[in-house]
PDB file of N, CA and C in Angstrom:
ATOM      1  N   UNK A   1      13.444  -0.145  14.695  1.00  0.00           N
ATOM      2  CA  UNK A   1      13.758   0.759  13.607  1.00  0.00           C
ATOM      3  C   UNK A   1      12.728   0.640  12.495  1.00  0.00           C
ATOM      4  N   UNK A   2      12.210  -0.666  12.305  1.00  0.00           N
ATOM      5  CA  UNK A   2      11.441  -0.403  11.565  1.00  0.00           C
ATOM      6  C   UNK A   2       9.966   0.045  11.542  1.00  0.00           C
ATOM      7  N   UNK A   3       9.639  -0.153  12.851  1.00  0.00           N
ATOM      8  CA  UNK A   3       8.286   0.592  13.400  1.00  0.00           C
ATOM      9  C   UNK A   3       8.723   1.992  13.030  1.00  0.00           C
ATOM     10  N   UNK A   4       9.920   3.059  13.354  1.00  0.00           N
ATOM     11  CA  UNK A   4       9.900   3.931  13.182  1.00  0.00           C
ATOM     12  C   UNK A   4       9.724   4.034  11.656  1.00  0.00           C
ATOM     13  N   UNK A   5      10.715   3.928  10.592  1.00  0.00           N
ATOM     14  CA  UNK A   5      10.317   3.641   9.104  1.00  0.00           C
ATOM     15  C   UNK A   5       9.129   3.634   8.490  1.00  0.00           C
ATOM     16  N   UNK A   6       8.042   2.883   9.422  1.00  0.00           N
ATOM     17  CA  UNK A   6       6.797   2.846   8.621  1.00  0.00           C
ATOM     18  C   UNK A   6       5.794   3.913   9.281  1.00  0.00           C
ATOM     19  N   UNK A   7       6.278   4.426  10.228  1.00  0.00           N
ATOM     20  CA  UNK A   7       5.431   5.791  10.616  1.00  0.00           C
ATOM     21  C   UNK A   7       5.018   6.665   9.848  1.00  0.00           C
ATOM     22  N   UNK A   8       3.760   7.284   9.545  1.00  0.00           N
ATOM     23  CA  UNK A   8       3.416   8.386   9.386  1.00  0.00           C
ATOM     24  C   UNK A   8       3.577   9.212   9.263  1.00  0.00           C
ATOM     25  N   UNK A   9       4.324   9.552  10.427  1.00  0.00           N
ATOM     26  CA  UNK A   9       4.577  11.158  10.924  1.00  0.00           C
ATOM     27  C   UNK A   9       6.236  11.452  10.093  1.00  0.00           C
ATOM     28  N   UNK A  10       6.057  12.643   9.333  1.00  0.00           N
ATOM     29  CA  UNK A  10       7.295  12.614   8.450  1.00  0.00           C
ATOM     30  C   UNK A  10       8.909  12.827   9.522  1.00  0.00           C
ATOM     31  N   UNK A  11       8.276  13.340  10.544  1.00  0.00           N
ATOM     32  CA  UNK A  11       9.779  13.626  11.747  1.00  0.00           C
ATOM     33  C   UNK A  11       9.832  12.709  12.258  1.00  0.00           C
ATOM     34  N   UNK A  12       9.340  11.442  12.377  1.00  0.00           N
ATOM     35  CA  UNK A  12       9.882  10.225  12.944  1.00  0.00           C
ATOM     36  C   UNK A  12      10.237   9.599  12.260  1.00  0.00           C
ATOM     37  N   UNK A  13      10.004   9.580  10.764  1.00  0.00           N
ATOM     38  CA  UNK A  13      10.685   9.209   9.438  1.00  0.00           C
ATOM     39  C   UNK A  13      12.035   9.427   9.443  1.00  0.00           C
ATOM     40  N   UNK A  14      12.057  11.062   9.500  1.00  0.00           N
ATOM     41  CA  UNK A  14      13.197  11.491   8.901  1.00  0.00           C
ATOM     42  C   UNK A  14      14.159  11.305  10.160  1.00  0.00           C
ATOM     43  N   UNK A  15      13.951  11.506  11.436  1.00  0.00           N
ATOM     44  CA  UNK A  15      14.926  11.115  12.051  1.00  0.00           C
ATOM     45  C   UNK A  15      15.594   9.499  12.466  1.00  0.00           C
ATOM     46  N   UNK A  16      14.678   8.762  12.123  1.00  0.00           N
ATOM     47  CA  UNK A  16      15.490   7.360  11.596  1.00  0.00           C
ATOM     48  C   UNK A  16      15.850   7.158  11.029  1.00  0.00           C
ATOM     49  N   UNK A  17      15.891   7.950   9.918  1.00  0.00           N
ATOM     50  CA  UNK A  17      16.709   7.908   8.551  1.00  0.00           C
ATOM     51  C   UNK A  17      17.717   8.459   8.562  1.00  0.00           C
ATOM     52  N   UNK A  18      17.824   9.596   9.191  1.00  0.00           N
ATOM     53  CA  UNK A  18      19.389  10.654   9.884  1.00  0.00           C
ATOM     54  C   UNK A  18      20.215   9.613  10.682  1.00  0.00           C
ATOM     55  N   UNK A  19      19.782   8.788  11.207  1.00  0.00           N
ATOM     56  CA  UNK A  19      20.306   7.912  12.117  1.00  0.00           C
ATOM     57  C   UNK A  19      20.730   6.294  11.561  1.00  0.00           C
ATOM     58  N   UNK A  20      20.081   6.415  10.680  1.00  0.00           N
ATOM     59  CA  UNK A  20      19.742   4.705  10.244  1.00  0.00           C
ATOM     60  C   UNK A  20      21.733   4.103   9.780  1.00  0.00           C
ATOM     61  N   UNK A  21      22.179   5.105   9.492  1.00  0.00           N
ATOM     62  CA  UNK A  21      23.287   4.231   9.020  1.00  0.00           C
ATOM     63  C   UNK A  21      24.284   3.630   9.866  1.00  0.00           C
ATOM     64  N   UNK A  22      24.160   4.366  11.393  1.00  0.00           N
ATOM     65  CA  UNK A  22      24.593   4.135  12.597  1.00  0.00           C
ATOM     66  C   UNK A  22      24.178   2.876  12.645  1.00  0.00           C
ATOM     67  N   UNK A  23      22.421   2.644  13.267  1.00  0.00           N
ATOM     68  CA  UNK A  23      22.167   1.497  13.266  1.00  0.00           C
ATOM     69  C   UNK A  23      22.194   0.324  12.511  1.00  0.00           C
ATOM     70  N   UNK A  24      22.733   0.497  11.308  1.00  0.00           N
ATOM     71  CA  UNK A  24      22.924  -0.577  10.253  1.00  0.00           C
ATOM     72  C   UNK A  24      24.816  -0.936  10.285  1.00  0.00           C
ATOM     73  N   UNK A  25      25.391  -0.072  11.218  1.00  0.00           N
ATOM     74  CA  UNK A  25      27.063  -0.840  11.265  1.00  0.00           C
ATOM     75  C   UNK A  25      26.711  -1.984  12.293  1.00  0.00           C
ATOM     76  N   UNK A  26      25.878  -1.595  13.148  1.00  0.00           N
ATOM     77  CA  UNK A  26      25.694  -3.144  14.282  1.00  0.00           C
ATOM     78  C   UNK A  26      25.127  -4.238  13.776  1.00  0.00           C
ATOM     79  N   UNK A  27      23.847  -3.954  13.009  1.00  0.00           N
ATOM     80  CA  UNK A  27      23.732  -5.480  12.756  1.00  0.00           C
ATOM     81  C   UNK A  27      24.267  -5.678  11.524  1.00  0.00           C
ATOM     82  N   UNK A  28      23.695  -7.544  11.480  1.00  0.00           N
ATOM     83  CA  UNK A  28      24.472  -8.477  10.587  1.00  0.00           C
ATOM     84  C   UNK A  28      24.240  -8.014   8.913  1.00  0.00           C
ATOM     85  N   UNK A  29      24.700  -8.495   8.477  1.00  0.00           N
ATOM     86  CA  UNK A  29      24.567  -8.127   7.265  1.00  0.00           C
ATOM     87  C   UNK A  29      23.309  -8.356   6.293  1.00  0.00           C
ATOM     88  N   UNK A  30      23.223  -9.592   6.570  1.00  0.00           N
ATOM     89  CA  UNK A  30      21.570 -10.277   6.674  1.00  0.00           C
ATOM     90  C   UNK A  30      19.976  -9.283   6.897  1.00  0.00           C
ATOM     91  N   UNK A  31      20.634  -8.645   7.824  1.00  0.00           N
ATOM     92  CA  UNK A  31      19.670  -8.212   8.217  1.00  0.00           C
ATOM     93  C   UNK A  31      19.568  -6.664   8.095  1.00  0.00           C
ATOM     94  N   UNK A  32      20.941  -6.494   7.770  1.00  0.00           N
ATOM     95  CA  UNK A  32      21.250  -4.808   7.109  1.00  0.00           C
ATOM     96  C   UNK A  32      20.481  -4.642   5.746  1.00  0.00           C
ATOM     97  N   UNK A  33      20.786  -5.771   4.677  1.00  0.00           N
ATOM     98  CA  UNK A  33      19.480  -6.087   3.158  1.00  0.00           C
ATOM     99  C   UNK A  33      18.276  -5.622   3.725  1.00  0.00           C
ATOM    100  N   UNK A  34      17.651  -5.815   4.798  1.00  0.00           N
ATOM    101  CA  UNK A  34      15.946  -5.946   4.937  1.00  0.00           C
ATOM    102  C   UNK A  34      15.731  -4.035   4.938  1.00  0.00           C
ATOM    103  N   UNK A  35      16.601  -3.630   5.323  1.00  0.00           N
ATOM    104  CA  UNK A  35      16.265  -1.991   5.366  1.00  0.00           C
ATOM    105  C   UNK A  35      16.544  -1.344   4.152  1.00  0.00           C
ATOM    106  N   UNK A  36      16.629  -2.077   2.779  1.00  0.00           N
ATOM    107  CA  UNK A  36      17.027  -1.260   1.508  1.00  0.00           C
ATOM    108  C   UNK A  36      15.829  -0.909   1.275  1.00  0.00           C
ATOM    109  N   UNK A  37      15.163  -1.852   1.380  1.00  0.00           N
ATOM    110  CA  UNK A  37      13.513  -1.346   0.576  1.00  0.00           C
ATOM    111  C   UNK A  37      12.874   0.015   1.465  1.00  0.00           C
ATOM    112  N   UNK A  38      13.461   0.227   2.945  1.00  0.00           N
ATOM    113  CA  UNK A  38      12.684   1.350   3.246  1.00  0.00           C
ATOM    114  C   UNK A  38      13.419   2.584   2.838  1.00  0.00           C
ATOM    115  N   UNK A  39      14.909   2.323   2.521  1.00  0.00           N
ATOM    116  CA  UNK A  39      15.302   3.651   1.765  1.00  0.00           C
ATOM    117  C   UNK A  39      15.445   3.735   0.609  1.00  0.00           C
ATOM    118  N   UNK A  40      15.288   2.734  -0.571  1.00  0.00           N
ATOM    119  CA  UNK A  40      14.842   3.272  -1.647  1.00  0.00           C
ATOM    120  C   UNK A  40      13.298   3.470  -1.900  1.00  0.00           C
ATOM    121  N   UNK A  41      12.146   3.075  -0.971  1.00  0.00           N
ATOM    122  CA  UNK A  41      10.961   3.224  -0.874  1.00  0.00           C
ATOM    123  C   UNK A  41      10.434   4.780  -0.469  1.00  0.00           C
ATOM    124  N   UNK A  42      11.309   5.346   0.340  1.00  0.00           N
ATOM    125  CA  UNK A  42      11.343   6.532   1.269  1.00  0.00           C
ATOM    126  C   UNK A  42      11.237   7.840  -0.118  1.00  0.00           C
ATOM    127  N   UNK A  43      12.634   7.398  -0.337  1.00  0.00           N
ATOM    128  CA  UNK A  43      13.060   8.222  -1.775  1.00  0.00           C
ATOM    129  C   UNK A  43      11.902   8.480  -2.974  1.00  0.00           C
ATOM    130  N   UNK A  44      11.424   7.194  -3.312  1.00  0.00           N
ATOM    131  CA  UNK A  44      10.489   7.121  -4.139  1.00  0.00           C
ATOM    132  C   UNK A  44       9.013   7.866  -4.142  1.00  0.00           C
ATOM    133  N   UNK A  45       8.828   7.984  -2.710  1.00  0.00           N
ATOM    134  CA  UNK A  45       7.511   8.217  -1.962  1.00  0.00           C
ATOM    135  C   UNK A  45       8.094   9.912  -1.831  1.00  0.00           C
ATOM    136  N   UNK A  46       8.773  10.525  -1.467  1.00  0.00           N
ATOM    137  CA  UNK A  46       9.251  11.416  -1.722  1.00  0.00           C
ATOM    138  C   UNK A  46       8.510  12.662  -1.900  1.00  0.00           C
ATOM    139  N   UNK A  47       9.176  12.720  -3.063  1.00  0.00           N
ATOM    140  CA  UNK A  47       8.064  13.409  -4.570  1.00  0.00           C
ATOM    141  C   UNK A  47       8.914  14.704  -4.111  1.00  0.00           C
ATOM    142  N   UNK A  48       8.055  15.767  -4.676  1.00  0.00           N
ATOM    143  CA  UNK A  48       8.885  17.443  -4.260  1.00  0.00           C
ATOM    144  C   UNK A  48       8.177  17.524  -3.022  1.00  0.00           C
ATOM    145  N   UNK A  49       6.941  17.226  -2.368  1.00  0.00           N
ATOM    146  CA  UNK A  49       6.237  17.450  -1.055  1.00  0.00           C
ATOM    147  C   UNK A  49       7.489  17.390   0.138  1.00  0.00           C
ATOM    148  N   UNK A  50       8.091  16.228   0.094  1.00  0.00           N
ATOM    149  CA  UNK A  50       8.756  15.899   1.058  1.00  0.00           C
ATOM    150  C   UNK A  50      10.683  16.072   0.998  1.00  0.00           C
ATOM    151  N   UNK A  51      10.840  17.290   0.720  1.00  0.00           N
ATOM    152  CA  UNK A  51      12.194  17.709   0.018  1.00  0.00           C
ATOM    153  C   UNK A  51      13.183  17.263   1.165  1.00  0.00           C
ATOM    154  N   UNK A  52      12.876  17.388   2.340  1.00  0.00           N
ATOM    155  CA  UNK A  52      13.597  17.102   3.885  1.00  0.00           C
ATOM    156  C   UNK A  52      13.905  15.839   4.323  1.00  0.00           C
ATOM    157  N   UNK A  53      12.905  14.505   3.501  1.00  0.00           N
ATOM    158  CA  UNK A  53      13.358  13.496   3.559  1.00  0.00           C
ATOM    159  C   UNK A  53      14.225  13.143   2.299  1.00  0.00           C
ATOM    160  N   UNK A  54      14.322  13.515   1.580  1.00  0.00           N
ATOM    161  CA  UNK A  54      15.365  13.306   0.434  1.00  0.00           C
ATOM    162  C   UNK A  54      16.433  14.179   1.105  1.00  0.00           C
ATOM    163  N   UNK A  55      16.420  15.219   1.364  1.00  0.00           N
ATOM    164  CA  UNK A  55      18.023  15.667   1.874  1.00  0.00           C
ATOM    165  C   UNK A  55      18.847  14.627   3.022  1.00  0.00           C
ATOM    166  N   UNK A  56      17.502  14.013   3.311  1.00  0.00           N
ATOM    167  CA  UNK A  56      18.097  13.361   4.561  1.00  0.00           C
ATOM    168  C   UNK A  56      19.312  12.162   3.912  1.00  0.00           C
ATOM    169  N   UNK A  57      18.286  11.574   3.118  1.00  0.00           N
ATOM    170  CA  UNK A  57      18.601  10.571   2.182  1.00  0.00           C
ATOM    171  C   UNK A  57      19.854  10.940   1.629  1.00  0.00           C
ATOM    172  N   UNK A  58      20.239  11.882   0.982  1.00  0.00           N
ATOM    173  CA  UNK A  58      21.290  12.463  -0.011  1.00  0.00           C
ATOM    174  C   UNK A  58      22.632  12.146   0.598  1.00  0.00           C
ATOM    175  N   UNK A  59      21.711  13.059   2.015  1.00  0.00           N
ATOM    176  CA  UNK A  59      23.373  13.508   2.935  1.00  0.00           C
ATOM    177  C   UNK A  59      23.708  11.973   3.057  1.00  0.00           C
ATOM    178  N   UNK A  60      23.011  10.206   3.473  1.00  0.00           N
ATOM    179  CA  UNK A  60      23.503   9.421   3.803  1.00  0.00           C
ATOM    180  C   UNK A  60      23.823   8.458   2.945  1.00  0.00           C
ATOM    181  N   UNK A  61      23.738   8.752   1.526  1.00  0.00           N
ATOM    182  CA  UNK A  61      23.980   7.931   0.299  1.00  0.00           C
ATOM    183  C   UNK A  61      25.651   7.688   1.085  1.00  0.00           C
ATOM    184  N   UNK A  62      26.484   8.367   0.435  1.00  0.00           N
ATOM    185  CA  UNK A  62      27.681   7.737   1.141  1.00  0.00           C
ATOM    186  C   UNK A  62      28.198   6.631   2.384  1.00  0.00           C
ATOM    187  N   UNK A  63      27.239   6.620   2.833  1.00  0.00           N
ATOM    188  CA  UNK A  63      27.130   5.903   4.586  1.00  0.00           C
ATOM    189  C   UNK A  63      26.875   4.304   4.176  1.00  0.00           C
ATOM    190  N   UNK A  64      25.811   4.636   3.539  1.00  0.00           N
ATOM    191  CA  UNK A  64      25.045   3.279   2.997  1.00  0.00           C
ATOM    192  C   UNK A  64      26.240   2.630   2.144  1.00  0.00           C
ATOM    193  N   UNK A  65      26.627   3.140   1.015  1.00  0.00           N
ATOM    194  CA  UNK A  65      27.692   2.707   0.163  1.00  0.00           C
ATOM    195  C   UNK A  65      28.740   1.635   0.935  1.00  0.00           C
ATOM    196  N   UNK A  66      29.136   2.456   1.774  1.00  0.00           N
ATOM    197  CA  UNK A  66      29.885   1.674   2.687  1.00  0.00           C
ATOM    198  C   UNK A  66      29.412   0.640   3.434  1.00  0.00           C
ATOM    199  N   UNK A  67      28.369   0.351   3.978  1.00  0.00           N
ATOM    200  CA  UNK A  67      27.443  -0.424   4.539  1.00  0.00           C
ATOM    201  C   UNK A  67      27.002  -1.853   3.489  1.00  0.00           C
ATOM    202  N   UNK A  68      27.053  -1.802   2.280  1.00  0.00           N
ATOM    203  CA  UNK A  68      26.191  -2.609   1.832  1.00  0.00           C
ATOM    204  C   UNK A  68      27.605  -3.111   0.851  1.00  0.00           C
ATOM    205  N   UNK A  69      27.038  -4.666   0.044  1.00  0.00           N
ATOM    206  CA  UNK A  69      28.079  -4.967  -1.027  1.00  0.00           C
ATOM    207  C   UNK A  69      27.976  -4.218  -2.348  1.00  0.00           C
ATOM    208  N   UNK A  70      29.453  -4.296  -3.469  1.00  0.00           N
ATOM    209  CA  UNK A  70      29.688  -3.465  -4.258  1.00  0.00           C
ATOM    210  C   UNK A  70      27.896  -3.811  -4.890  1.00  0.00           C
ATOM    211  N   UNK A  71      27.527  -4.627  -5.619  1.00  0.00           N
ATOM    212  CA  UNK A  71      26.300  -5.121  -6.065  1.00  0.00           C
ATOM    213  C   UNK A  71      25.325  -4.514  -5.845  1.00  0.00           C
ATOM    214  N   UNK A  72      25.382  -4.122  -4.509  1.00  0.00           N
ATOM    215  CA  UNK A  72      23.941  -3.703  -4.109  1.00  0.00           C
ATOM    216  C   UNK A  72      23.741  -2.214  -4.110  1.00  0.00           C
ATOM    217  N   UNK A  73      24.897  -1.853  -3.995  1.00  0.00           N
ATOM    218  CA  UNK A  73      25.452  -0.345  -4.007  1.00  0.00           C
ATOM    219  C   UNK A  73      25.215   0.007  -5.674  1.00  0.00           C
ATOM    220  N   UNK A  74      25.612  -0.715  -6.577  1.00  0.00           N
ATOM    221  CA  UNK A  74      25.077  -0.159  -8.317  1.00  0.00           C
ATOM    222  C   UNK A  74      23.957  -0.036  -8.445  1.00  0.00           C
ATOM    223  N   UNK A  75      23.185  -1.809  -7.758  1.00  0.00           N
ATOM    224  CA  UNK A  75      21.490  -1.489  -8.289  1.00  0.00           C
ATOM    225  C   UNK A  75      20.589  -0.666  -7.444  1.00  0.00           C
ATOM    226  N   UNK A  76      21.036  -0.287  -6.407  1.00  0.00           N
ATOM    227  CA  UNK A  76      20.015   0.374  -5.613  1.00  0.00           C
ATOM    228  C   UNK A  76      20.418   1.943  -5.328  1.00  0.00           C
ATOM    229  N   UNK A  77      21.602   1.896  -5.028  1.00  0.00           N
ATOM    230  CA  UNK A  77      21.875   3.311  -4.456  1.00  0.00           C
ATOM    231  C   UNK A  77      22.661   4.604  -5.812  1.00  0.00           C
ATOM    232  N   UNK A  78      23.513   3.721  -6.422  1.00  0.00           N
ATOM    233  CA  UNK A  78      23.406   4.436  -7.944  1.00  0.00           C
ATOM    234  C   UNK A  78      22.509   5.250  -8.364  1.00  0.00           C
ATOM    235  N   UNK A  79      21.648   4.576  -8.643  1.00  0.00           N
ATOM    236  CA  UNK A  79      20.295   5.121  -9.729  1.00  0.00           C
ATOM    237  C   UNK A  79      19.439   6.032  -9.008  1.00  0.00           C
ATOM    238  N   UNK A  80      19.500   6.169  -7.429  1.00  0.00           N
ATOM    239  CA  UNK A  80      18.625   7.054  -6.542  1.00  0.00           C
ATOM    240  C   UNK A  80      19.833   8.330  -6.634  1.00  0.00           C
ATOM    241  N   UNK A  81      20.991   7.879  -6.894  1.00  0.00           N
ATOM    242  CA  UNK A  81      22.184   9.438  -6.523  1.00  0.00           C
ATOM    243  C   UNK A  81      22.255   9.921  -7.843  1.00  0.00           C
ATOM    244  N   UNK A  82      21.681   9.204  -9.017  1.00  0.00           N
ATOM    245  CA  UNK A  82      21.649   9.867 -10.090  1.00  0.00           C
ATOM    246  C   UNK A  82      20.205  10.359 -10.249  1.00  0.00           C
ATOM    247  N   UNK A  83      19.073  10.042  -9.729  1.00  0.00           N
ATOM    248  CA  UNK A  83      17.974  10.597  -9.564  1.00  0.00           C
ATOM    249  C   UNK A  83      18.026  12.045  -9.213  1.00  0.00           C
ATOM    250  N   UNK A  84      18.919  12.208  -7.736  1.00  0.00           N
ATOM    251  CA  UNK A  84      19.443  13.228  -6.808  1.00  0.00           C
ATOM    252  C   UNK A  84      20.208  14.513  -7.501  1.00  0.00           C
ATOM    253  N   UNK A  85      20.661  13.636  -8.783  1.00  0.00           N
ATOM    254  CA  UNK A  85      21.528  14.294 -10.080  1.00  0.00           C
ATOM    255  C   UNK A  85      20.928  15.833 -10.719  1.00  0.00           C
ATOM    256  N   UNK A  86      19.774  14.838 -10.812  1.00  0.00           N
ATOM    257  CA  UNK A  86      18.671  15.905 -12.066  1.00  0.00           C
ATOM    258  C   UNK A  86      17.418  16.079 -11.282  1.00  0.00           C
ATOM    259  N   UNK A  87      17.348  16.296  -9.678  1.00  0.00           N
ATOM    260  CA  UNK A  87      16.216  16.470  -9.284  1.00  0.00           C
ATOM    261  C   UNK A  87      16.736  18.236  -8.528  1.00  0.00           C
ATOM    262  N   UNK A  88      15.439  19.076  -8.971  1.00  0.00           N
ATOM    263  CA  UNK A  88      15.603  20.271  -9.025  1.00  0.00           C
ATOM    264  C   UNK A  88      15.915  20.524  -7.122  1.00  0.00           C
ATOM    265  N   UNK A  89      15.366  19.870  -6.312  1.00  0.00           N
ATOM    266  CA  UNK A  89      14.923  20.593  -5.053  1.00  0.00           C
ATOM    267  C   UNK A  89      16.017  20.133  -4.814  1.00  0.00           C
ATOM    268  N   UNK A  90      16.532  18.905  -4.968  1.00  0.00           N
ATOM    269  CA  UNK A  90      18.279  18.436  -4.413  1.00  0.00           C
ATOM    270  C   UNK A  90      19.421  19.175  -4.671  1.00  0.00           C
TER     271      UNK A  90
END
């Protein structure tokens, strides 16, 4: 998953990311942390160019929430759904 993540190509991006929350109910929790940085990194990298990976993102904010502890869910995924708030293409 994470070879896919660091790809290039924005459709192999975005479809691990459509998918990613699936693969983050199987593993451990431990190891569910190591994939925050590629979706708040994803988001960031973004910009208006890439409006299709932020929808992707949007639609799975909820998924993640559930996935991760209350903690991690304020500092990380909060502030990207309030980003999502006031961003015109979202």
């Amino acid at each position: 998953m994470e070879r896919f993540l660091k790809d290039k190509s924005t459709d192999i991006k975005m479809s691990s990311l459509k998918n990613m929350h699936i693969f983050l109910q199987e593993i451990s929790m431990e190891k569910r942390t190591t994939f925050i940085k590629y979706i708040v990194s994803t988001f960031d990298e973004a910009g208006k160019a890439e409006w299709r990976l932020k929808q992707v993102l949007a639609q799975n904010l909820g998924n993640y929430s559930t996935l991760f502890e209350a903690q991690t869910v304020y500092s990380e995924f909060i502030p990207m759904f309030l980003k999502f708030c006031s961003d015109n293409v979202s």
